[in-house]
N, C-alpha and C. Protein backbone atom coordinates (compact mmCIF):
# COMPACT_ATOMS: atom_id res chain seq x y z
N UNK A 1 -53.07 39.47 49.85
CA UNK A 1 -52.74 38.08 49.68
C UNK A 1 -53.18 37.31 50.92
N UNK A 2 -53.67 36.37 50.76
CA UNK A 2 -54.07 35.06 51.71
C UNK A 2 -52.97 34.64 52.22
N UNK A 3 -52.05 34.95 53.66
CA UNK A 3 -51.14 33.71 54.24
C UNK A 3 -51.79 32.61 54.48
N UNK A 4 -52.97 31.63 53.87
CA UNK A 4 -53.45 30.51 54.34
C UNK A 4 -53.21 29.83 52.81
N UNK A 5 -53.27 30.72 51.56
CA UNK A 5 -52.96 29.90 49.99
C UNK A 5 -52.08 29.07 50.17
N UNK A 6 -52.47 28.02 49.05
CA UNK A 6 -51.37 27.14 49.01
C UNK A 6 -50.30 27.57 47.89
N UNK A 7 -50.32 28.72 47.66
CA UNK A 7 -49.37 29.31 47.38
C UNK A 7 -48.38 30.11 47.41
N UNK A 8 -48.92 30.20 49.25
CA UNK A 8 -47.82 30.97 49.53
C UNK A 8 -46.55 30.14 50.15
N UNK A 9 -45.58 31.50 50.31
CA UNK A 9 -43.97 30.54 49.99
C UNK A 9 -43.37 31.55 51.45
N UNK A 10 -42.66 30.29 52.34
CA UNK A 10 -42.40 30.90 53.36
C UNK A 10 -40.81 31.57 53.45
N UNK A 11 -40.85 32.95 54.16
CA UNK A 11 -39.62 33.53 54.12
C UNK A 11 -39.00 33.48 55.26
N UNK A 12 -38.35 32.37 55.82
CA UNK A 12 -37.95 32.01 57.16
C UNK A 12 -36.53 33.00 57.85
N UNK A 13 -36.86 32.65 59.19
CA UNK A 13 -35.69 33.35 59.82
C UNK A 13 -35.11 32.82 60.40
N UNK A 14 -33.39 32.85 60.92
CA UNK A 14 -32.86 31.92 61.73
C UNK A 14 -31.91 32.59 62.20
N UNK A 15 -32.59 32.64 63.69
CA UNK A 15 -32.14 33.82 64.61
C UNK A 15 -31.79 35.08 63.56
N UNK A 16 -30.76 36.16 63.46
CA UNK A 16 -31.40 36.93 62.80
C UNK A 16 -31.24 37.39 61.35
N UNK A 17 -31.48 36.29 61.10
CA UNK A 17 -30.67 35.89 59.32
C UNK A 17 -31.69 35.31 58.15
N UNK A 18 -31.86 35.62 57.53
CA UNK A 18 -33.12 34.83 56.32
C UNK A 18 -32.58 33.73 56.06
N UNK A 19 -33.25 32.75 56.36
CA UNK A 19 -32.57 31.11 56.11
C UNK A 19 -33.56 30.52 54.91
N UNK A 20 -33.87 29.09 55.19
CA UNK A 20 -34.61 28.47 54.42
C UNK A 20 -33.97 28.88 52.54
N UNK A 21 -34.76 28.31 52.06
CA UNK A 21 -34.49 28.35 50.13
C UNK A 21 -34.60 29.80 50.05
N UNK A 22 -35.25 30.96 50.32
CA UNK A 22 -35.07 32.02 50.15
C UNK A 22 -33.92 33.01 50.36
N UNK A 23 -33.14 32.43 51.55
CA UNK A 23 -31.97 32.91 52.10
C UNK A 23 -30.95 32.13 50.92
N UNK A 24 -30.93 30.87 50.80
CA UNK A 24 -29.84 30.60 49.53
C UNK A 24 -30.23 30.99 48.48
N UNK A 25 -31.18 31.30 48.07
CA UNK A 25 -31.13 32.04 46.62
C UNK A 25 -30.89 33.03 46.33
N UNK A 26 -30.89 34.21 47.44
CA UNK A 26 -30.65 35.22 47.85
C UNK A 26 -28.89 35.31 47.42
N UNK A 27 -28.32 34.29 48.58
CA UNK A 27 -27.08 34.19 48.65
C UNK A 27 -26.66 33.95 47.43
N UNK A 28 -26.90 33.00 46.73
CA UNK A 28 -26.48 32.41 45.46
C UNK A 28 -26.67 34.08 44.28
N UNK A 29 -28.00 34.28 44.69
CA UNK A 29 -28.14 35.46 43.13
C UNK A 29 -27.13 36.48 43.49
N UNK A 30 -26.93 36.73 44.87
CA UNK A 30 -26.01 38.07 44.88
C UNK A 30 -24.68 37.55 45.15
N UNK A 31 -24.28 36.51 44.95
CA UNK A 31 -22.60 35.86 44.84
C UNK A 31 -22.36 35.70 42.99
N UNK A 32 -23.44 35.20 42.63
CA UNK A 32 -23.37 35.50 40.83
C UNK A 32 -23.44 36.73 40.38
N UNK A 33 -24.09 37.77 40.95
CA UNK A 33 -23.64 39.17 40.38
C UNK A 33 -22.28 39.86 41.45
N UNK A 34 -21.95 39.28 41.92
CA UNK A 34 -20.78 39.66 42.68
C UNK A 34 -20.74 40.79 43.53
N UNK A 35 -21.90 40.77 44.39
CA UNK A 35 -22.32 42.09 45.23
C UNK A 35 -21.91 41.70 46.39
N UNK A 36 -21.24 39.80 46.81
CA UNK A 36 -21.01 39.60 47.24
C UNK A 36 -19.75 38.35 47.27
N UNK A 37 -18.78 38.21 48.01
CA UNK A 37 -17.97 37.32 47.62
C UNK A 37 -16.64 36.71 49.00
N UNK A 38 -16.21 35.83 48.72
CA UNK A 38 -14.90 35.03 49.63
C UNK A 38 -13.57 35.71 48.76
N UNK A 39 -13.13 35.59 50.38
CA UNK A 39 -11.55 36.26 50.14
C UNK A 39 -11.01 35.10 49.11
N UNK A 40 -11.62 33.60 49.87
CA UNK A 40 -10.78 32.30 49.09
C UNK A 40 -12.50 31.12 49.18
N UNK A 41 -11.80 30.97 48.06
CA UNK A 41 -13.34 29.31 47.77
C UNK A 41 -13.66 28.86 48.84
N UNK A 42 -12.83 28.81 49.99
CA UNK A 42 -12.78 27.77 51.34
C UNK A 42 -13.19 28.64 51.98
N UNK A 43 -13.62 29.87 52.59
CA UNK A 43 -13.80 30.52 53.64
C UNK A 43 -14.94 30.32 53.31
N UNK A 44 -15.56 30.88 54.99
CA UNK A 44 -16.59 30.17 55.99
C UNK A 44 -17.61 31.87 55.06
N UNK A 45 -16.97 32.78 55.31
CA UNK A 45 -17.67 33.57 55.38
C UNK A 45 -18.03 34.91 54.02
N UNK A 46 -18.84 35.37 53.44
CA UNK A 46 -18.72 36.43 52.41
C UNK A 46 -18.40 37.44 52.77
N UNK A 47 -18.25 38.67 52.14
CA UNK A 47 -18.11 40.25 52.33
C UNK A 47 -19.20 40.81 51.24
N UNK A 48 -19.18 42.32 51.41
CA UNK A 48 -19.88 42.65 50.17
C UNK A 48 -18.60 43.45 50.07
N UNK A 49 -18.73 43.41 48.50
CA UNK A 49 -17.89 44.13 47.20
C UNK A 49 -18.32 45.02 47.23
N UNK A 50 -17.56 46.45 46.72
CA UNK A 50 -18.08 47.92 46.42
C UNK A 50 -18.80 48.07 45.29
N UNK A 51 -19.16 47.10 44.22
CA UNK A 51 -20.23 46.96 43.54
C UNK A 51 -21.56 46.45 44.42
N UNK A 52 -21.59 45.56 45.37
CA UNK A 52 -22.37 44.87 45.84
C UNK A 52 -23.13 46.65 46.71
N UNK A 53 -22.03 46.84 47.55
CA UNK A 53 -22.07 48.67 48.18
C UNK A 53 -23.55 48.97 47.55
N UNK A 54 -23.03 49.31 46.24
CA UNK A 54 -24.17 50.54 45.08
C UNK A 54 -24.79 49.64 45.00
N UNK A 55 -25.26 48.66 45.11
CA UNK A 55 -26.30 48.15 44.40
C UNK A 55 -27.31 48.04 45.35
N UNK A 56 -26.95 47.38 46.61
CA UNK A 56 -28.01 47.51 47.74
C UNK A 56 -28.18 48.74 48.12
N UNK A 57 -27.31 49.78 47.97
CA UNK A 57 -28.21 51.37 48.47
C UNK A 57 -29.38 51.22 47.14
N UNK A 58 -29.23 51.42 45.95
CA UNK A 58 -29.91 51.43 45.12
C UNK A 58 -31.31 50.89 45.26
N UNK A 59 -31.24 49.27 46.12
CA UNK A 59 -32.36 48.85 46.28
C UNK A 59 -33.33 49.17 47.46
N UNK A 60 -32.17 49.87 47.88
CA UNK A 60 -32.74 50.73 49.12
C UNK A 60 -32.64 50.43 50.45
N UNK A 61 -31.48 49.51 50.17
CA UNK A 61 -30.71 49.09 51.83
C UNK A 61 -30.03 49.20 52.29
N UNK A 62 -29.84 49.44 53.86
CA UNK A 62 -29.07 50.27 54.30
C UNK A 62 -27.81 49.78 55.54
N UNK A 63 -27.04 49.31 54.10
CA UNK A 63 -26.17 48.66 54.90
C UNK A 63 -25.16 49.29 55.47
N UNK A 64 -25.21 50.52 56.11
CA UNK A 64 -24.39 50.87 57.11
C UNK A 64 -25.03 50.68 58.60
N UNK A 65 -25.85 49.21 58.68
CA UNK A 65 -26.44 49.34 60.28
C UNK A 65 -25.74 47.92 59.95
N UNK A 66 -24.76 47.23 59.22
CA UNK A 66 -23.86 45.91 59.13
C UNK A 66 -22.68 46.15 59.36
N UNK A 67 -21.97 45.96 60.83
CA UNK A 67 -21.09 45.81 61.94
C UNK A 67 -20.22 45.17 60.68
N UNK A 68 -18.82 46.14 60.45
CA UNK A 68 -17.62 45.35 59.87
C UNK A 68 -17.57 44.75 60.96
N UNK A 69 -16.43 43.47 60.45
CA UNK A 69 -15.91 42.48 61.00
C UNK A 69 -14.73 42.14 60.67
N UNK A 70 -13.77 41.50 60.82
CA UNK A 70 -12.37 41.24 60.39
C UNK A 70 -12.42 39.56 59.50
N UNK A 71 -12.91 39.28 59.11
CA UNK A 71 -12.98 38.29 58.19
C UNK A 71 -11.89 37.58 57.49
């Protein structure tokens, strides 16, 4: 693929997080299959669900290098 097409679509970073429209769609598709979710509507922050767990090993990611946190 050409990174100079005008069709290509940028996958931004912000500091060390996927931002830009790719990072919310991201967020959005895996909060609608519930791989990810808020304790309450109002919190700042998500978790992943033990469905969310299996599904990213599945895709082949390896989220045991993601530091729990107390949320």
């Amino acid at each position: 693929m050409n990174p100079k097409s005008t069709n290509t679509k940028p996958a931004k970073l912000c500091y060390e997080h996927i931002g830009g429209k790719l990072g919310q769609l991201l967020l959005e598709n895996f909060a609608d299959k519930a791989w990810i979710t808020k304790k309450t509507p109002t919190d700042k922050h998500f978790y992943i669900t033990e469905l969310g767990e299996k599904e990213f090993i599945k895709l082949g990611i390896d989220i045991s290098q993601i530091k729990s946190e107390d949320l």
